[in-house]
C-alpha atoms as a PDB file:
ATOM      1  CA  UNK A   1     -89.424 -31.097 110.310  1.00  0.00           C
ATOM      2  CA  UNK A   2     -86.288 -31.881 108.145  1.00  0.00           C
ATOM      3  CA  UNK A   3     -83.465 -29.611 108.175  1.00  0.00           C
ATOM      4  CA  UNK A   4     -82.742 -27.912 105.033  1.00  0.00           C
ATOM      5  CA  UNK A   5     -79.052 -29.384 104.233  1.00  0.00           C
ATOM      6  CA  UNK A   6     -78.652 -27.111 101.413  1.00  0.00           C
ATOM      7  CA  UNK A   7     -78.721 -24.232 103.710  1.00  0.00           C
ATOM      8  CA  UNK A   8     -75.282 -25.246 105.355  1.00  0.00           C
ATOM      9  CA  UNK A   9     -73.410 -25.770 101.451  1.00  0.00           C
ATOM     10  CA  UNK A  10     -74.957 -22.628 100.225  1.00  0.00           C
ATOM     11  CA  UNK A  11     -72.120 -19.692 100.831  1.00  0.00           C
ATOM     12  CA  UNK A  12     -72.819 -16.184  99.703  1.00  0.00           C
ATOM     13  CA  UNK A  13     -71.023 -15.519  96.041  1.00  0.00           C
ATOM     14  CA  UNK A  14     -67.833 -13.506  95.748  1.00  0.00           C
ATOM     15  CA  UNK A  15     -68.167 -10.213  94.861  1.00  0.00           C
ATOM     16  CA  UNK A  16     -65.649  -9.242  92.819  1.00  0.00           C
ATOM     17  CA  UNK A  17     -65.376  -5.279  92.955  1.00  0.00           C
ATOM     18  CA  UNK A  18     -64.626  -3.645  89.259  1.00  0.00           C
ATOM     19  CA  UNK A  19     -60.884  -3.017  88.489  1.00  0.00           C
ATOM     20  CA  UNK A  20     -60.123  -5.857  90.933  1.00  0.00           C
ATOM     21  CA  UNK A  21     -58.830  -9.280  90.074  1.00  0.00           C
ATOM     22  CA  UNK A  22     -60.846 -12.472  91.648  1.00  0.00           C
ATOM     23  CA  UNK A  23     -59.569 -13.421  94.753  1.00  0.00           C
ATOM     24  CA  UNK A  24     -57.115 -15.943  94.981  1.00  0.00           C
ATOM     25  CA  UNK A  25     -55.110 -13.630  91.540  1.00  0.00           C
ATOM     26  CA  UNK A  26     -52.584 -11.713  92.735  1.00  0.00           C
ATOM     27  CA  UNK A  27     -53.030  -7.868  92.554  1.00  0.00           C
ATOM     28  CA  UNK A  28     -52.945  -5.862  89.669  1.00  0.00           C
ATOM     29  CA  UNK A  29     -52.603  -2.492  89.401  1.00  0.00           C
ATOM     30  CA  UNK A  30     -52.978   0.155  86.398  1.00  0.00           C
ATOM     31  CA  UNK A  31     -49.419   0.270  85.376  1.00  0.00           C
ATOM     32  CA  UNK A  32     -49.322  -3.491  84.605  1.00  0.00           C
ATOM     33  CA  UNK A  33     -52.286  -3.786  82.677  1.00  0.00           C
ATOM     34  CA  UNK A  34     -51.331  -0.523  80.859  1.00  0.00           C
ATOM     35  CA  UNK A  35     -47.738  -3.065  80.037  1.00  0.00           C
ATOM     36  CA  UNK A  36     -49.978  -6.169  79.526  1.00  0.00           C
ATOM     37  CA  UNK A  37     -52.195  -4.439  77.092  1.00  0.00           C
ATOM     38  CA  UNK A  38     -48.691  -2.805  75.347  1.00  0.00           C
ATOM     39  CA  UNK A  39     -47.402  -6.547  75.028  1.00  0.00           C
ATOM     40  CA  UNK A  40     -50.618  -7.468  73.354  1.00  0.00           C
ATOM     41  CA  UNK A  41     -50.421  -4.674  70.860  1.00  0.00           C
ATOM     42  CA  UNK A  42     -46.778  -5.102  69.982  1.00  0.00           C
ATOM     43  CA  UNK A  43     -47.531  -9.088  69.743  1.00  0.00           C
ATOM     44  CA  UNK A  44     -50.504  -8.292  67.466  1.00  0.00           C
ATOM     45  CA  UNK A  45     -47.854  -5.744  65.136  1.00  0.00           C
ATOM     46  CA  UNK A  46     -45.588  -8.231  65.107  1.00  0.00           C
ATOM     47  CA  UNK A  47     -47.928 -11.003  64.244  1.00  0.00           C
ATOM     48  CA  UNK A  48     -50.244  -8.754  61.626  1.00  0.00           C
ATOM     49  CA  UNK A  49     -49.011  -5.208  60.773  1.00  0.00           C
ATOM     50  CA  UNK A  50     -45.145  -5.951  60.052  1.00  0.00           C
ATOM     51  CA  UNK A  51     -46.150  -8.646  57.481  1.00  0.00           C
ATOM     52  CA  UNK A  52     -48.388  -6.610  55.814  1.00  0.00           C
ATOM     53  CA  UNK A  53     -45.699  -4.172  55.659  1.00  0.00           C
ATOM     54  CA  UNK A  54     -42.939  -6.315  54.432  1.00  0.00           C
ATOM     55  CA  UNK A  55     -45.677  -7.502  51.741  1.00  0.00           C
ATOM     56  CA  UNK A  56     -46.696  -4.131  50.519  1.00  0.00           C
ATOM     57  CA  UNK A  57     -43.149  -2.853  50.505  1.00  0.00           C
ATOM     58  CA  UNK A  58     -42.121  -6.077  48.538  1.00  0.00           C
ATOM     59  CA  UNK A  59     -44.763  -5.227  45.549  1.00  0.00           C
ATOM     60  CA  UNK A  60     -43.944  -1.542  45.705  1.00  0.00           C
ATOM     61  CA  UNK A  61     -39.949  -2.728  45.159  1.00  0.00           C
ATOM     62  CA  UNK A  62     -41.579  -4.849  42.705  1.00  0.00           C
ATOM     63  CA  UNK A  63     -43.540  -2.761  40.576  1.00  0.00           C
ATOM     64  CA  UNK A  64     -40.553  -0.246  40.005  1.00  0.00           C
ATOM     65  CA  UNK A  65     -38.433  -3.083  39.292  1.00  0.00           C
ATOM     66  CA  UNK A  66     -40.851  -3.672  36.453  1.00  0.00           C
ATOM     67  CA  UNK A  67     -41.383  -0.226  35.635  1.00  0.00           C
ATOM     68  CA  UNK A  68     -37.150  -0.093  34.893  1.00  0.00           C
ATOM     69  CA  UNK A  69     -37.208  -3.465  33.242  1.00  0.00           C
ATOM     70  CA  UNK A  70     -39.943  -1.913  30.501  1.00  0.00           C
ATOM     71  CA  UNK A  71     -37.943   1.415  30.369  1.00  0.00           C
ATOM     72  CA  UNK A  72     -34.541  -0.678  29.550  1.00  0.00           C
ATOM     73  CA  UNK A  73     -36.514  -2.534  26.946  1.00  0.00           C
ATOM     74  CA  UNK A  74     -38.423   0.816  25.284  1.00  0.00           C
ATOM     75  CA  UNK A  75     -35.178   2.560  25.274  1.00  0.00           C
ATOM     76  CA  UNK A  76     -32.910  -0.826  23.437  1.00  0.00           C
ATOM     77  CA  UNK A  77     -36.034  -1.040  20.804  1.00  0.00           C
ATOM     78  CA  UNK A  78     -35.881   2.800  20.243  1.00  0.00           C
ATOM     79  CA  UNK A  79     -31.840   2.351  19.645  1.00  0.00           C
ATOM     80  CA  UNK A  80     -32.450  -0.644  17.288  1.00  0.00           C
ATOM     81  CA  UNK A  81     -34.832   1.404  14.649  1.00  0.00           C
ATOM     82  CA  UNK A  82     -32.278   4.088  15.011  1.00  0.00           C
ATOM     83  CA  UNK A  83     -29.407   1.506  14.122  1.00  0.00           C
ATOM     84  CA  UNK A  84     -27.438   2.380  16.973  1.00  0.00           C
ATOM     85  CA  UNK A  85     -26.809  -1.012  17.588  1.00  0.00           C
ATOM     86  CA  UNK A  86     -24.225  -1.641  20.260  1.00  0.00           C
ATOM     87  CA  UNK A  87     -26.321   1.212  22.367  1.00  0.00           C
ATOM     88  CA  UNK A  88     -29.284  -0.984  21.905  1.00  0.00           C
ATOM     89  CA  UNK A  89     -27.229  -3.854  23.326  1.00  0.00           C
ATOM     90  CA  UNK A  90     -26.741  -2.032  26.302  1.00  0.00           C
ATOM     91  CA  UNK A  91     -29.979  -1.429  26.659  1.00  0.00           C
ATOM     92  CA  UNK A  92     -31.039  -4.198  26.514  1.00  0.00           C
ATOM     93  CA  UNK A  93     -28.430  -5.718  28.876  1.00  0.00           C
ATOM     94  CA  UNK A  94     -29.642  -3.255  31.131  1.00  0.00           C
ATOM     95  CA  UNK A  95     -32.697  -5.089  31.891  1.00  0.00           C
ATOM     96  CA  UNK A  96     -31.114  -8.095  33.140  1.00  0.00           C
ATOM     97  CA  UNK A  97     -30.293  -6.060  36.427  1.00  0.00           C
ATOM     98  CA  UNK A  98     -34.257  -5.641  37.200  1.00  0.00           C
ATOM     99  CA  UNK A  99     -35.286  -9.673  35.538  1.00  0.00           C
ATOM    100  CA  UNK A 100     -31.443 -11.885  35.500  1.00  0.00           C
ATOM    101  CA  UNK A 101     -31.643 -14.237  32.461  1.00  0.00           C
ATOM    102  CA  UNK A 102     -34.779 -12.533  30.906  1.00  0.00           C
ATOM    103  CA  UNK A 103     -35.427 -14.713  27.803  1.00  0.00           C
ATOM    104  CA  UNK A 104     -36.948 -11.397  25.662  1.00  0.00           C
ATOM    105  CA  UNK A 105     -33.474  -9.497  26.598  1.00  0.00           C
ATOM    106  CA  UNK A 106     -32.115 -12.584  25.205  1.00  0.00           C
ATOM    107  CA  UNK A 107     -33.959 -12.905  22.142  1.00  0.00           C
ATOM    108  CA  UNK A 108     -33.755  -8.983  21.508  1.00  0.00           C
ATOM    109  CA  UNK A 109     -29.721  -8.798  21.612  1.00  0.00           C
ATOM    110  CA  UNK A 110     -29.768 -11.802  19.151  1.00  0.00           C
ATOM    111  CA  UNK A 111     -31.921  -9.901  17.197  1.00  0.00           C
ATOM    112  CA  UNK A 112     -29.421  -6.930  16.916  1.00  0.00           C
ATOM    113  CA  UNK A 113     -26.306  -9.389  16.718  1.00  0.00           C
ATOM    114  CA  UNK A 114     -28.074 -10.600  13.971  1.00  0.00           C
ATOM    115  CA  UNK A 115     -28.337  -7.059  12.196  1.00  0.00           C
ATOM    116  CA  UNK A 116     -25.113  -6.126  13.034  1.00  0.00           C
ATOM    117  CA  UNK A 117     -23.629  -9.264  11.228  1.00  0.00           C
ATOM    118  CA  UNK A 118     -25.955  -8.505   8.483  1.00  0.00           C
ATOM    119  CA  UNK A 119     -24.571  -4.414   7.788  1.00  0.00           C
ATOM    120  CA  UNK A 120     -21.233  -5.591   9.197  1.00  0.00           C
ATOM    121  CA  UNK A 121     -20.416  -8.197   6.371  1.00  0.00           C
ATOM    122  CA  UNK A 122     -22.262  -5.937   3.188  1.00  0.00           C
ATOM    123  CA  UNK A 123     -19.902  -3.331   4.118  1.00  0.00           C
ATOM    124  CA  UNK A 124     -16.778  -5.694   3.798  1.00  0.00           C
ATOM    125  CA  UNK A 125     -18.022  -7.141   0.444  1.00  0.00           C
ATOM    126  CA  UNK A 126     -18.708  -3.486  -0.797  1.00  0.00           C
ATOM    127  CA  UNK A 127     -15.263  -2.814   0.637  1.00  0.00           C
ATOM    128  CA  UNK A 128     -13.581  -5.737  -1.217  1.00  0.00           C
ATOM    129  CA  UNK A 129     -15.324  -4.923  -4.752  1.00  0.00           C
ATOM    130  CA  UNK A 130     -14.070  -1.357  -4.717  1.00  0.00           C
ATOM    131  CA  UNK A 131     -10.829  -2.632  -3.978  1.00  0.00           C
ATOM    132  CA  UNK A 132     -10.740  -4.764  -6.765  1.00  0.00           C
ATOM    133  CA  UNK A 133     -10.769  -2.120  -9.003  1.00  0.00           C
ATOM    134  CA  UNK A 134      -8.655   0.593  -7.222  1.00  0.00           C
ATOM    135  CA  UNK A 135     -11.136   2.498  -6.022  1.00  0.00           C
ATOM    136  CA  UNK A 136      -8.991   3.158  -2.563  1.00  0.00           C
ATOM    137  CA  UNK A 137     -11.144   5.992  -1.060  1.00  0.00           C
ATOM    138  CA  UNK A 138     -14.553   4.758  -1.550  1.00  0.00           C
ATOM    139  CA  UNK A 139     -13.007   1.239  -0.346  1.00  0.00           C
ATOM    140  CA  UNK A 140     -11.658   2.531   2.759  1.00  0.00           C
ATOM    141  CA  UNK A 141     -15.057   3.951   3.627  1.00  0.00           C
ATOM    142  CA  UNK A 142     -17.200   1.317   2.900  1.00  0.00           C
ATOM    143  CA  UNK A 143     -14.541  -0.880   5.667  1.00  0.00           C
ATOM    144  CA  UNK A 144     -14.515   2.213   8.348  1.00  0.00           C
ATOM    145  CA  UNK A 145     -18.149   0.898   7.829  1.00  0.00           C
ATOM    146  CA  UNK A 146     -17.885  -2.377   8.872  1.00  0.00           C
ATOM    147  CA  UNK A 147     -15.568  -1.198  11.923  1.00  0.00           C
ATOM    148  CA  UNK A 148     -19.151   1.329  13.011  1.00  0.00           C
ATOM    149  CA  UNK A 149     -20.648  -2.226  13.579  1.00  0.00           C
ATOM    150  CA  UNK A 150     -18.227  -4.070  14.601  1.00  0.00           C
ATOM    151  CA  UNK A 151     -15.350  -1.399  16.304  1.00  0.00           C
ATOM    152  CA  UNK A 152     -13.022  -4.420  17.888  1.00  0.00           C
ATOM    153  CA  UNK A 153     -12.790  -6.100  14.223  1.00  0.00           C
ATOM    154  CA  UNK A 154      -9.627  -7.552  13.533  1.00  0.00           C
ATOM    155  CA  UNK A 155     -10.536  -8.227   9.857  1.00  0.00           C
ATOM    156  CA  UNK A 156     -11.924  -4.930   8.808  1.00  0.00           C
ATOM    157  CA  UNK A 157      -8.941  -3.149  10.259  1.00  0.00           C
ATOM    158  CA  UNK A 158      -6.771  -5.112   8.571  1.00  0.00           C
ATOM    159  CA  UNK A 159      -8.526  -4.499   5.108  1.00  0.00           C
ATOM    160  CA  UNK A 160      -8.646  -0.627   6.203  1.00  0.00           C
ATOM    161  CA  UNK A 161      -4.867  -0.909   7.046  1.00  0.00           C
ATOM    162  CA  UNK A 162      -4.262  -2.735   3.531  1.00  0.00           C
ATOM    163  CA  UNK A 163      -6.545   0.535   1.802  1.00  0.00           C
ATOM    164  CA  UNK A 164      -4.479   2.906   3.797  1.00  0.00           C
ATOM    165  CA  UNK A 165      -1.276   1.807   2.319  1.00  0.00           C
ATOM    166  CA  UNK A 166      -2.535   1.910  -1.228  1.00  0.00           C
ATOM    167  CA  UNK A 167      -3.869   5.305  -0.877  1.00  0.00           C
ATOM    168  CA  UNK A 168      -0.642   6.668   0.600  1.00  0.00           C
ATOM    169  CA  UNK A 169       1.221   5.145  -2.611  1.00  0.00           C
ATOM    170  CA  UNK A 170      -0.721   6.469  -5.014  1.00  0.00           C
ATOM    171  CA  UNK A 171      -1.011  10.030  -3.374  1.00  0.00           C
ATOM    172  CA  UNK A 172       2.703   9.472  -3.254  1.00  0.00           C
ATOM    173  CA  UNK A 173       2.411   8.737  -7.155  1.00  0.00           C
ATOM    174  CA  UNK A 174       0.661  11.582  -7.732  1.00  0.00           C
ATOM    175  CA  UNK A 175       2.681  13.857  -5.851  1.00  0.00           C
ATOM    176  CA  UNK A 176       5.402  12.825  -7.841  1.00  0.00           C
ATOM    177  CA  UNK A 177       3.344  12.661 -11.057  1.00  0.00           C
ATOM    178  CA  UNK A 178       2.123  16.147 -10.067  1.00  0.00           C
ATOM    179  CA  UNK A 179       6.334  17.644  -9.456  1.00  0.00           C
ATOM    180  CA  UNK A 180       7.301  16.020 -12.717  1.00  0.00           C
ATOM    181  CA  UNK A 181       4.329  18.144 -14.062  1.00  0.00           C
ATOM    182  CA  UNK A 182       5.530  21.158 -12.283  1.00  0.00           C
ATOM    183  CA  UNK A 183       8.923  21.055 -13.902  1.00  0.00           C
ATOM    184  CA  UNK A 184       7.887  20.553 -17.339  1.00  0.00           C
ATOM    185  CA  UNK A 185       5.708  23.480 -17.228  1.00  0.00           C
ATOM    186  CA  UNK A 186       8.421  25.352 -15.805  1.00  0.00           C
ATOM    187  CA  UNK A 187      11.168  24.400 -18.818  1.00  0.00           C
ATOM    188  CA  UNK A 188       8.360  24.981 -21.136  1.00  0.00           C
ATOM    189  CA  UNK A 189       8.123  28.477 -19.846  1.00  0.00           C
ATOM    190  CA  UNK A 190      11.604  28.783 -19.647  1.00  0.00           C
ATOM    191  CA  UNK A 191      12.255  27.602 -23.281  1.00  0.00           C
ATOM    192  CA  UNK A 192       8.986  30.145 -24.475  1.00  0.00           C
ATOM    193  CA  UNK A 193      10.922  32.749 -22.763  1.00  0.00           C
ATOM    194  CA  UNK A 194      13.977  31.960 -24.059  1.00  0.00           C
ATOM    195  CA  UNK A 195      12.152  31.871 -27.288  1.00  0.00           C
ATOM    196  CA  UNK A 196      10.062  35.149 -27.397  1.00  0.00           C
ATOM    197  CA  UNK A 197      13.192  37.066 -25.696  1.00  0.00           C
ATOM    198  CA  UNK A 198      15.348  35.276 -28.751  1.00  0.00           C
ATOM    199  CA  UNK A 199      12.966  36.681 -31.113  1.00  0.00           C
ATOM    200  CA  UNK A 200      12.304  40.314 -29.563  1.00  0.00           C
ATOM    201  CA  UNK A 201      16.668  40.690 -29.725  1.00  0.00           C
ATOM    202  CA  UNK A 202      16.315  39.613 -33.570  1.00  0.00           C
ATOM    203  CA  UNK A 203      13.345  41.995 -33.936  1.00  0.00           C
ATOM    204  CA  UNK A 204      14.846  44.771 -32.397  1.00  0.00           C
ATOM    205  CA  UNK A 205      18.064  44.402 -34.359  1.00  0.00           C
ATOM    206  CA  UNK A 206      16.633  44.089 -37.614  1.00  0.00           C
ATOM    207  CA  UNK A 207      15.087  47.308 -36.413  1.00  0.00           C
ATOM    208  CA  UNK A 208      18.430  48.612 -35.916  1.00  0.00           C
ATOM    209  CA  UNK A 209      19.730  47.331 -39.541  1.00  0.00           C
ATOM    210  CA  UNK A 210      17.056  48.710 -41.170  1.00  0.00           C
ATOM    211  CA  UNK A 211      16.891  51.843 -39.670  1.00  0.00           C
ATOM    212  CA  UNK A 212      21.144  51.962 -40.357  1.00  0.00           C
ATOM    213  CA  UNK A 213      20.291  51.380 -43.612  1.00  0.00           C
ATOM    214  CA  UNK A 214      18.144  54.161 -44.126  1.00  0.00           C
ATOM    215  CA  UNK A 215      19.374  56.424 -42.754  1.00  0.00           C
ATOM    216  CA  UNK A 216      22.824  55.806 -44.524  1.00  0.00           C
ATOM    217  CA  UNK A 217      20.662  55.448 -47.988  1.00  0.00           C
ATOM    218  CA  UNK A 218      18.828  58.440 -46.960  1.00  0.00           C
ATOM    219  CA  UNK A 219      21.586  60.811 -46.307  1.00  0.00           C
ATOM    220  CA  UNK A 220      23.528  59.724 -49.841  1.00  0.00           C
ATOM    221  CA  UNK A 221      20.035  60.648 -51.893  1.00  0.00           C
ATOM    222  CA  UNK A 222      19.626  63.998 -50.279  1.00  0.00           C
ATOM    223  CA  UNK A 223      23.662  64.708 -50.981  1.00  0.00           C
ATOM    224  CA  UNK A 224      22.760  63.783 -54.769  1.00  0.00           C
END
């Protein structure tokens, strides 16, 4: 009878008892796999959640950014309609802090320089008719005008300065005009005065005289 050679290589298996690493591992106990499985989690976070986080706090950053950029441009066209121009530029500047170099911020405070030029030079020609034929006061209005649209305008204050200097002439005109006036009326009052007090000192003595006379006439016709 042979011998049975796989009876000598056959070994009985390892039995590995639970919680117990394979021999040949070194030992583990609880508190390092506790640290191991720690070290996975915080790998995993690090690999998975924290991006996620980052990414959802970017669009959150990102969707009030937009929410201000629509709010800057709402409040500039509200300004515009009202024709509060330089306010509406402001506005509209304002949105460059939530999109830099926005192209319809651009376009938009063109749009108002444009309006501004517009108002700006119809009030100086307005300005410069009324001039033209000494109308001072409506002049200088129409150029405090152009300076609402354009406050910094070296032109327009010039013209307003120019106004300003006719108007105090002629109010100095008329102020003489005016005291010249005064003392007419007051010699004419003095000469109708002089007049009526004239003629009450003739009335009053031909009052006298004629009551003189009577009274002399009177007493010679009653001696008769």
């Amino acid at each position: 009878k042979l011998p049975d050679d796989n009876k000598e290589d056959k070994k009985p298996p390892v039995k590995i008892e639970k919680d117990k690493e394979p021999a040949g591992y070194p030992t583990v106990n609880g508190s390092t796999r506790k640290k191991r499985r720690k070290a996975i989690i915080i790998a995993l976070m690090t690999v998975v959640v924290i991006p996620i986080g980052i990414a959802i706090g970017y669009f959150v950053n990102e969707n009030k950014k937009q929410l201000a950029y629509k709010t800057a441009i709402n409040n500039g066209d509200t300004l515009f309609e009202e024709k509060s121009f330089n306010d509406a530029i402001s506005a509209y500047e304002k949105a460059f802090d939530y999109k830099p170099g926005d192209q319809t911020a651009k376009e938009k405070i063109q749009q108002v320089s444009d309006s501004i030029e517009f108002y700006y030079d119809r009030s100086i020609a307005v300005g410069d008719s009324l001039k033209g034929i000494s109308s001072w006061q409506p002049a200088k209005e129409a150029y405090n005008e152009a300076l609402a649209w354009k406050p910094e305008d070296l032109i327009a204050k010039a013209k307003l300065q120019q106004v300003d200097s006719l108007l105090a002439i002629e109010a100095e005109a008329k102020t003489k005009d005016e005291e010249e006036a005064q003392l007419d009326a007051e010699a004419k009052a003095a000469e109708k005065a002089k007049a009526e007090e004239e003629a009450r000192l003739l009335s009053e003595a031909k009052a006298k005289a004629a009551a003189e006379r009577n009274a002399r006439y009177g007493s010679f016709t009653d001696s008769r």
